[in-house]
Protein backbone atom coordinates (compact mmCIF):
# COMPACT_ATOMS: atom_id res chain seq x y z
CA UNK A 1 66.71 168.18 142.06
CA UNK A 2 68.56 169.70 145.15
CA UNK A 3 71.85 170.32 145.23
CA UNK A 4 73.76 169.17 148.17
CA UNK A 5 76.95 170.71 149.53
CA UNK A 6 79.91 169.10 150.28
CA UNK A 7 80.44 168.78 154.12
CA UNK A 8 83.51 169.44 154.04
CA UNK A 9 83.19 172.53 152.09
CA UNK A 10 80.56 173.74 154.45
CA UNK A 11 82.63 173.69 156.94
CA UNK A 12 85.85 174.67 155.41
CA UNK A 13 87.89 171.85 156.34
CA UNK A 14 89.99 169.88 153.93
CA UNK A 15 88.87 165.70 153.70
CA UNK A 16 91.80 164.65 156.08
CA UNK A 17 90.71 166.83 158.92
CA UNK A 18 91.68 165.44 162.67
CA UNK A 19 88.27 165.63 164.77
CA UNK A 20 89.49 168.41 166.68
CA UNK A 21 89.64 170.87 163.67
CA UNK A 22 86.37 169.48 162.56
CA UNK A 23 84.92 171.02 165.81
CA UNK A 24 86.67 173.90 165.80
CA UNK A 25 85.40 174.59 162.60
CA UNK A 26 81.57 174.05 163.76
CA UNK A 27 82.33 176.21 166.49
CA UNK A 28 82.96 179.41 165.09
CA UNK A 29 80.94 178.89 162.05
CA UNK A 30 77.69 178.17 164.69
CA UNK A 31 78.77 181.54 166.70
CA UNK A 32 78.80 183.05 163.64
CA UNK A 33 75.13 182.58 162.31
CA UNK A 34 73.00 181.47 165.05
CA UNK A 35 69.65 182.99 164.79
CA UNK A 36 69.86 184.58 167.81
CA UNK A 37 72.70 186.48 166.95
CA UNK A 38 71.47 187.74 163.53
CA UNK A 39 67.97 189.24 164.10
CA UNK A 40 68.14 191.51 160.98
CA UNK A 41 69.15 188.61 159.01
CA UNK A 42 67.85 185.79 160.32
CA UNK A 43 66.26 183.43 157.55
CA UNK A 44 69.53 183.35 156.20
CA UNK A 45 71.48 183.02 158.88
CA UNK A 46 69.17 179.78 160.20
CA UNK A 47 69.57 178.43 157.27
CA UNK A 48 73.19 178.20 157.62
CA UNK A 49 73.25 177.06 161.19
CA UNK A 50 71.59 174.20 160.16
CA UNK A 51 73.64 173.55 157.04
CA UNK A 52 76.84 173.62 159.13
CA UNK A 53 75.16 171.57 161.93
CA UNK A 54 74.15 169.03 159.43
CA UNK A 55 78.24 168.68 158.36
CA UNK A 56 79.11 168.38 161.85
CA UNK A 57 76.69 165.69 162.69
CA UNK A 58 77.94 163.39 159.91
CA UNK A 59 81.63 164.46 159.95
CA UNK A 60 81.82 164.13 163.98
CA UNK A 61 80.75 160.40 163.61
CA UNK A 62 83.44 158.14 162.69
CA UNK A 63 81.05 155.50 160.88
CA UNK A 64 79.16 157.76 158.97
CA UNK A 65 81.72 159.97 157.70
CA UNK A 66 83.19 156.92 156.36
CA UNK A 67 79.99 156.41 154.46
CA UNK A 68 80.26 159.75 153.48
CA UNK A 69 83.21 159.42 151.99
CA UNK A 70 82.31 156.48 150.21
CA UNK A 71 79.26 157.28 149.00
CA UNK A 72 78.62 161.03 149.51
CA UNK A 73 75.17 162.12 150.79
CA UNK A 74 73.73 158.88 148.94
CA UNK A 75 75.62 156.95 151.99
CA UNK A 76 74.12 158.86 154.76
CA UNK A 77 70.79 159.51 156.13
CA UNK A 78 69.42 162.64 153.82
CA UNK A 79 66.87 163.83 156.90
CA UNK A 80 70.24 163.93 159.37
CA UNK A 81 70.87 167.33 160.85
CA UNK A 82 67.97 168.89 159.33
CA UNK A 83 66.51 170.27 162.22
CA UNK A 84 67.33 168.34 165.56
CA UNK A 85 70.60 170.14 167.01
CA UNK A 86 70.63 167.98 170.32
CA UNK A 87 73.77 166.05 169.78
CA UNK A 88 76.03 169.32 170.01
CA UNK A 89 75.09 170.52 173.26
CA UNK A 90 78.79 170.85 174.35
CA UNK A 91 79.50 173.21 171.77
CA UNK A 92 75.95 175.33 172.11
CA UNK A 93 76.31 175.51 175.94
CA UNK A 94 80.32 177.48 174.67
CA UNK A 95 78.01 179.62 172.83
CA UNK A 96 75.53 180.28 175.33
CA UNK A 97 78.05 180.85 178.53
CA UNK A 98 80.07 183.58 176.25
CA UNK A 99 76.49 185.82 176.41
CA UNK A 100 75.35 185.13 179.93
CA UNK A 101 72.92 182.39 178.82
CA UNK A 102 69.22 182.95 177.78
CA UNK A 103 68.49 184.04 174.13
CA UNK A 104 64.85 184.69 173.43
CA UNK A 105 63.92 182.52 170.02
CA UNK A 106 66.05 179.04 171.19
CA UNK A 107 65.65 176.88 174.37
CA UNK A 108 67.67 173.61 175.57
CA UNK A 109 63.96 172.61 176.87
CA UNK A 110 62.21 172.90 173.17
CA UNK A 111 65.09 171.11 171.53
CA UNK A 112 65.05 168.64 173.60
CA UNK A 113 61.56 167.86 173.68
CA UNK A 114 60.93 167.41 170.30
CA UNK A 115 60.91 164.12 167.81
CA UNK A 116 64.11 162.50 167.52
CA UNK A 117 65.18 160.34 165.02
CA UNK A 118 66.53 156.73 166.91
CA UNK A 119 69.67 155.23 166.43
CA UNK A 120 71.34 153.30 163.62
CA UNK A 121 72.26 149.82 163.44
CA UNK A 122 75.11 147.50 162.12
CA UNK A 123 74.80 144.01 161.10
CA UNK A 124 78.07 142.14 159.91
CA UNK A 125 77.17 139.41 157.44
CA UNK A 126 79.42 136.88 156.47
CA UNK A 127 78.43 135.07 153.01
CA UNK A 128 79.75 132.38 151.30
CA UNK A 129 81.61 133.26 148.01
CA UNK A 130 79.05 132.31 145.06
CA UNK A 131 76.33 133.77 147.42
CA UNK A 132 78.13 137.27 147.05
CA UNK A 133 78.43 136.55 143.41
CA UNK A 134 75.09 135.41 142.22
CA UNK A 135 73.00 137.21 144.76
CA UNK A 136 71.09 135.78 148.55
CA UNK A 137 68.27 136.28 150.56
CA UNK A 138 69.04 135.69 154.18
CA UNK A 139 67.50 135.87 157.48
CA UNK A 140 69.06 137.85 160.20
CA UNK A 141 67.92 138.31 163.80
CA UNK A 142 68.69 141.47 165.57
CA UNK A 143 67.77 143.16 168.90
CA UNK A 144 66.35 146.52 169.04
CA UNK A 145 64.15 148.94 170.87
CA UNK A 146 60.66 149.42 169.65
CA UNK A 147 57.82 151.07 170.66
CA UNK A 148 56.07 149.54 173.61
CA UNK A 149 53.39 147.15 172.28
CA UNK A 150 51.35 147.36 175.55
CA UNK A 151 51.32 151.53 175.66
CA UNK A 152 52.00 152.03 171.98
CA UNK A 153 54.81 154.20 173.04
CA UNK A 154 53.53 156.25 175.48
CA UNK A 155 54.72 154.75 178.58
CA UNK A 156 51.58 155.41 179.94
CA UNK A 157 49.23 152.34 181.99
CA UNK A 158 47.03 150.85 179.46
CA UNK A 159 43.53 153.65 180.45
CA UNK A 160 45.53 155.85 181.22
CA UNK A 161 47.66 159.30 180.14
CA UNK A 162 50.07 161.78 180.09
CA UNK A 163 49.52 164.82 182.33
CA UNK A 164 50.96 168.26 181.17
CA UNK A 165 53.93 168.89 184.17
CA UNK A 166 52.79 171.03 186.46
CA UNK A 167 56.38 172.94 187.17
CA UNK A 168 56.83 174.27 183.80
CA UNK A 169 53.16 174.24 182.57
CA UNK A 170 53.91 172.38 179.68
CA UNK A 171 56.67 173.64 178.13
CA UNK A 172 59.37 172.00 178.98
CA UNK A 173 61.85 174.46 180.35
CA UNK A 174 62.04 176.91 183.40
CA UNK A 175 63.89 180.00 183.30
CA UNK A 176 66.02 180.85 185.98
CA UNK A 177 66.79 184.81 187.03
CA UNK A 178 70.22 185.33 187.37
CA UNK A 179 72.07 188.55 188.97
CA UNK A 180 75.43 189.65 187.50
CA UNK A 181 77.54 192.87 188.05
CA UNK A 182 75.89 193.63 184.05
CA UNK A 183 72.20 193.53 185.35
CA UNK A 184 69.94 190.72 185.58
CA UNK A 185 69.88 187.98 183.16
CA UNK A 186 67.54 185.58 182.24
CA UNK A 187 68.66 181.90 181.79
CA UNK A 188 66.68 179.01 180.79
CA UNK A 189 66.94 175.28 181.30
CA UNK A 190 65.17 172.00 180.94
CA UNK A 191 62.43 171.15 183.50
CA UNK A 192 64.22 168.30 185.90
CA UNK A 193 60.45 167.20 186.78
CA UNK A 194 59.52 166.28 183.40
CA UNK A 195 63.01 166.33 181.31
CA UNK A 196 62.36 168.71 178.36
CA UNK A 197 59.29 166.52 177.50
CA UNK A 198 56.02 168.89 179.27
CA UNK A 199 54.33 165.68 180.35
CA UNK A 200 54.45 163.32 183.40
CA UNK A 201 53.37 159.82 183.32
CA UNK A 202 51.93 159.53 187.24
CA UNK A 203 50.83 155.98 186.59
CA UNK A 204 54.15 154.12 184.06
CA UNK A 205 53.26 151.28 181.69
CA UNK A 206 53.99 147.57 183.80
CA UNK A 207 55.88 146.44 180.88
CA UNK A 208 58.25 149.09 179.40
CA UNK A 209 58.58 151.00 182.97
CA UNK A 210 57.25 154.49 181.27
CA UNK A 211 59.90 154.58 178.43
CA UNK A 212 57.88 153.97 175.98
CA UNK A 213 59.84 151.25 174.68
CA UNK A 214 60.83 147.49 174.81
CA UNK A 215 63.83 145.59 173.63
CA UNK A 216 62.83 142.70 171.07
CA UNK A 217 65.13 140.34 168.82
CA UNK A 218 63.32 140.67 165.45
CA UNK A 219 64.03 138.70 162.35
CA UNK A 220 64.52 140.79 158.89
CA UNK A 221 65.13 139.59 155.74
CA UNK A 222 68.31 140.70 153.80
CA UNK A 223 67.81 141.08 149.92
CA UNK A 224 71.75 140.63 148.90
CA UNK A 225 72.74 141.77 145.46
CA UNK A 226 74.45 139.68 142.70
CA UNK A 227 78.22 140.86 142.92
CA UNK A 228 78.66 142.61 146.27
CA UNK A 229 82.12 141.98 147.67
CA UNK A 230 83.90 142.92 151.27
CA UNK A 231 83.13 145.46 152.80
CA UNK A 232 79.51 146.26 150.76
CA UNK A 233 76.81 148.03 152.67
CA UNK A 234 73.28 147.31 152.53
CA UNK A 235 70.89 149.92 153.96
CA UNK A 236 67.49 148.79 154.96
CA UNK A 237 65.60 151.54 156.27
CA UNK A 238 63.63 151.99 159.57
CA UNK A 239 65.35 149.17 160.92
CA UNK A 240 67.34 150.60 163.03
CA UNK A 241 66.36 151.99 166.94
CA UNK A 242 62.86 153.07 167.42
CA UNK A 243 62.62 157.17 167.82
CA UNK A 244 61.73 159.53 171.11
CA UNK A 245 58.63 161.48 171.67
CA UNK A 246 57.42 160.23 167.92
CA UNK A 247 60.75 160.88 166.00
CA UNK A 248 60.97 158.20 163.00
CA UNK A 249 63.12 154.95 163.68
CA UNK A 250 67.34 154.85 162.85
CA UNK A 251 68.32 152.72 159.87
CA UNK A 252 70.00 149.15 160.09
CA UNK A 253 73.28 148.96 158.32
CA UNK A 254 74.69 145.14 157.18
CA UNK A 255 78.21 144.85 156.40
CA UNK A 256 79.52 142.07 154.03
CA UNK A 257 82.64 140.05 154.65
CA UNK A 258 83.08 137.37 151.62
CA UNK A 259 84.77 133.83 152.40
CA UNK A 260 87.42 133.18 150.32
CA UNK A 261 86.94 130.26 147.60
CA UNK A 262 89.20 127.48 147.11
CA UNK A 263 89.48 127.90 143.32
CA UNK A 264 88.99 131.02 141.91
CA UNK A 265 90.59 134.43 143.39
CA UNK A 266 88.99 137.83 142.71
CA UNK A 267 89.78 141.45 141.84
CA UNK A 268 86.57 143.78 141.25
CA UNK A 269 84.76 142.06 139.16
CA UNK A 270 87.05 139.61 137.22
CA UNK A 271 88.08 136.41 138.39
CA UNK A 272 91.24 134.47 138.34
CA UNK A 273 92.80 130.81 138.64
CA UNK A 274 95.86 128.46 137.67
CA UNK A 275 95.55 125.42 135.79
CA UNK A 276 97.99 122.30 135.52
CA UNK A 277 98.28 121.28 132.24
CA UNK A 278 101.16 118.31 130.99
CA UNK A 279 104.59 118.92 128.87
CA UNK A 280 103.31 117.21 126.20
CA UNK A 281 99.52 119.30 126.09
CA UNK A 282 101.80 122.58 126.32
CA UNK A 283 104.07 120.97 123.42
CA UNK A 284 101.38 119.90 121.02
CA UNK A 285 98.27 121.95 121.66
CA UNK A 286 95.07 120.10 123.29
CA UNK A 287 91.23 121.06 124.50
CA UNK A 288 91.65 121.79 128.14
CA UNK A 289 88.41 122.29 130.67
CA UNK A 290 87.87 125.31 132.43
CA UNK A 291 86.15 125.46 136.07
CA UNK A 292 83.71 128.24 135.39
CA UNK A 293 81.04 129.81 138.28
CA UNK A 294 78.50 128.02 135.68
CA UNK A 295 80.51 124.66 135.35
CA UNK A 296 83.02 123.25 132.81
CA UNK A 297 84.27 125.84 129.60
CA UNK A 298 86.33 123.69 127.06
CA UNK A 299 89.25 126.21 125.90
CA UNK A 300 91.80 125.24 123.11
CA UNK A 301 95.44 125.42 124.17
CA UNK A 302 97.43 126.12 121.28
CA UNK A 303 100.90 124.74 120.33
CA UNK A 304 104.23 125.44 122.37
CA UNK A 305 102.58 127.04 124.93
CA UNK A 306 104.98 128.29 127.74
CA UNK A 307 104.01 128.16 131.42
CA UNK A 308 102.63 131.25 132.70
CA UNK A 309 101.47 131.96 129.93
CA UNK A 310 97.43 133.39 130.87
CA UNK A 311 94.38 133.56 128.72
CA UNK A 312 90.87 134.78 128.68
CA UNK A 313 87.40 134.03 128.84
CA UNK A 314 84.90 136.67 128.54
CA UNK A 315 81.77 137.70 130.65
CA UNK A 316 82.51 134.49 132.84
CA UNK A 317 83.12 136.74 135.69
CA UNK A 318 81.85 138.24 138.35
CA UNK A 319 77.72 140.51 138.01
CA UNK A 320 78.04 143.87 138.61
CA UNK A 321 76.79 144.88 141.77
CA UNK A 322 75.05 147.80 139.59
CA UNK A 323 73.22 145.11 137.32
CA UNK A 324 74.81 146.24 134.11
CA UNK A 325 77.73 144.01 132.60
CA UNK A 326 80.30 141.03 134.24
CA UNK A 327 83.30 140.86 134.39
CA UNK A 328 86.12 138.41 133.03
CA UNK A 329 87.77 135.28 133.54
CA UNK A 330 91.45 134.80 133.47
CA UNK A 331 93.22 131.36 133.87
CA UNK A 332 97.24 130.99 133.77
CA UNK A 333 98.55 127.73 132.86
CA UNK A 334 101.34 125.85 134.63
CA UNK A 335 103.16 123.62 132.98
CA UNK A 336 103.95 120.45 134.64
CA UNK A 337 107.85 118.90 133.81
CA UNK A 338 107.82 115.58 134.63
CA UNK A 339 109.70 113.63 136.92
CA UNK A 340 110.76 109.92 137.34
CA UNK A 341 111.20 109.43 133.78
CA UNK A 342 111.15 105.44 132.61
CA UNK A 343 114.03 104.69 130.28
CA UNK A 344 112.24 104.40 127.60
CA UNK A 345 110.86 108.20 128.37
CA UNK A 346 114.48 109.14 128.61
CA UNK A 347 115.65 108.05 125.39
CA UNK A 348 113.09 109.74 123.68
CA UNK A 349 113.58 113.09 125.33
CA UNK A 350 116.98 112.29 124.29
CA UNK A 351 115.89 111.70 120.49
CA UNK A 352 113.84 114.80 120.59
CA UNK A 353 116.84 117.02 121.57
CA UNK A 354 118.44 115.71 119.32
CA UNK A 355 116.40 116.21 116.56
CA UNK A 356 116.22 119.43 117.54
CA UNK A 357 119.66 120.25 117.36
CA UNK A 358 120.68 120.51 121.10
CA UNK A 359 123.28 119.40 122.37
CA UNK A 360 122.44 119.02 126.26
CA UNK A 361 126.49 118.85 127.56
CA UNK A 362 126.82 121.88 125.36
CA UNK A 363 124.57 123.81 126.63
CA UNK A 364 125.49 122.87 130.13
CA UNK A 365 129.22 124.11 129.29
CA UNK A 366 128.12 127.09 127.26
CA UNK A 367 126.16 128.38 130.81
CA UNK A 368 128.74 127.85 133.40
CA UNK A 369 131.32 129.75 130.70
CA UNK A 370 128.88 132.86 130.60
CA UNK A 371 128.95 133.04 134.72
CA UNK A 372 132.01 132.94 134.69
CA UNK A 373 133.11 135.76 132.00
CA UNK A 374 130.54 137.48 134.11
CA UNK A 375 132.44 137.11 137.63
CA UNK A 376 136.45 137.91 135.22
């Protein structure tokens, strides 16, 4: 199994890093061993470009350094900054303009010719509570670019193909002589005929216009987990935005958001609810029933039980989202003092203090005389 740094480690940069000293960061560590600039050691030095370019591509994106966080490498795309170094063109054109421009081994016209891996998604799903619990299939419709169906991605007129450009012979770049007060220099840049690609299309597919691609709503189908909760992310891959010049697709992202349920509240995995229950159940004990995520539990409520008073039923709670275990159920019990007594209902209350030895006016006296040796 490989072991896989921590980004933030590869670039040096403690977790709360602003975006600014992420960059910073990149900077001088991608000065510091691009290939170009290490020919005596250059395996290694490659190598560590790319590890430091991979850090930067995930910490420089908001959404999938929060994944990152989250998850660690599990929550991003394992393939991302592997290879493809065309998202920090700001930072290699620094590089470049500090030298004059033009290094032998690396050009902006190869890099940018190349596969490239298309865009992610996001999907928000809302779900109803007991779906989220006990697990859903749904159906979702998104748009995305895929490949053309009429060129198969080529952009190319159905019998007909790409030509290699004739202004840099295929290769995507031109190089440009350039005179300084140091002696001549040699800088190259993309071909503006054919973009960094080598080919022309002289005669562009009539449905996606030569792009290669076309926009399409597509419906997927979203396996959903027993126990996921708000803010769970489901990765389906490939789904995403198709890829350029052959890269693979981007990977669609679905976000949960849970409705709230009218009975039961929840924490993790546990659940948690109040039930009413009478003086006289609370007083003498009874067999209460239980709302469970299943249907009715009968519980036994023992004797001179005091409102507020919570108890538990195990493994009546929520799956884990891991499939191993469930979590509790916990129910608190309010007890209920009743109001517009009968007479008859009074003069037994009356009997049972009473019997009990309390004296009602006394205790009413012996109250107001604590408040106030409390305020003397």
């Amino acid at each position: 199994m490989k072991y896989l740094r921590d980004y933030y480690e590869i670039l040096g940069v403690n977790k709360d890093a602003n975006e600014n000293e992420i960059k910073k960061a990149y900077r001088s560590l991608a000065k510091k061993y691009h290939p170009d600039l290490n020919p005596d050691n250059k395996e290694e030095a490659e190598q560590k470009f790319k590890e430091a370019s991979a850090a930067y591509e995930i910490l420089s994106d908001p959404e999938k350094r929060s994944r990152y966080d989250r998850f660690g490498h599990a929550g991003v795309d394992p393939q991302a900054g592997s290879g493809d170094f065309g998202g920090f063109s700001d930072i290699f054109d620094d590089i470049f303009d500090i030298f004059g421009g033009g290094f032998g081994g690396s050009t902006s016209g190869a890099k940018r010719r190349g596969p490239t891996r298309g865009s992610d998604l996001r999907y928000n799903l809302n779900l109803d509570f007991r779906d989220a619990v006990f697990g859903v299939e749904k159906e979702i419709q998104i748009r995305k670019t895929e490949k053309c169906s009429s060129c198969s991605g080529t952009g190319a007129k159905n019998g007909t193909e790409k030509e290699v450009c004739p202004n840099c012979n295929g290769k995507g770049e031109v190089r440009y002589a350039q005179q300084t007060p140091f002696g001549q220099f040699v800088r190259v840049g993309t071909c503006d005929k054919c973009g960094g690609t080598g080919e022309i299309i002289k005669e562009k597919c009539n449905v996606c216009n030569g792009s290669g691609k076309e926009v399409k709503d597509k419906k997927i189908k979203v396996k959903v987990p027993a126990g996921v909760d708000n803010d769970s992310v489901i990765s389906i891959r490939g789904e995403g935005e198709s890829g350029n010049s052959g890269g693979p697709s981007g990977d669609l992202y679905v976000y949960i958001t849970v409705k709230e349920d009218p009975i039961f509240k929840r924490d993790r995995n546990d659940l948690f609810l109040n039930i009413p229950i009478s003086f006289a159940q609370a007083t003498l004990g009874t067999e209460i029933q239980v709302p469970t995520l299943e249907g009715i539990e009968k519980f036994d409520i023992p004797e001179g039980t005091q409102t507020g008073s919570r108890f538990k039923i195990k493994n009546k709670g929520v799956p884990n989202v891991r499939g191993v275990g469930r979590g509790d159920l916990y129910f608190t019990v309010d007890v209920k003092v009743p109001t517009d007594l009968s007479e008859k209902q009074r003069e037994l209350l009356l009997q049972f203090a009473e019997e009990s030895g309390e004296d009602l006016k006394e205790h009413k006296k012996g109250f107001f005389k604590k408040v106030k040796d409390a305020f003397n």
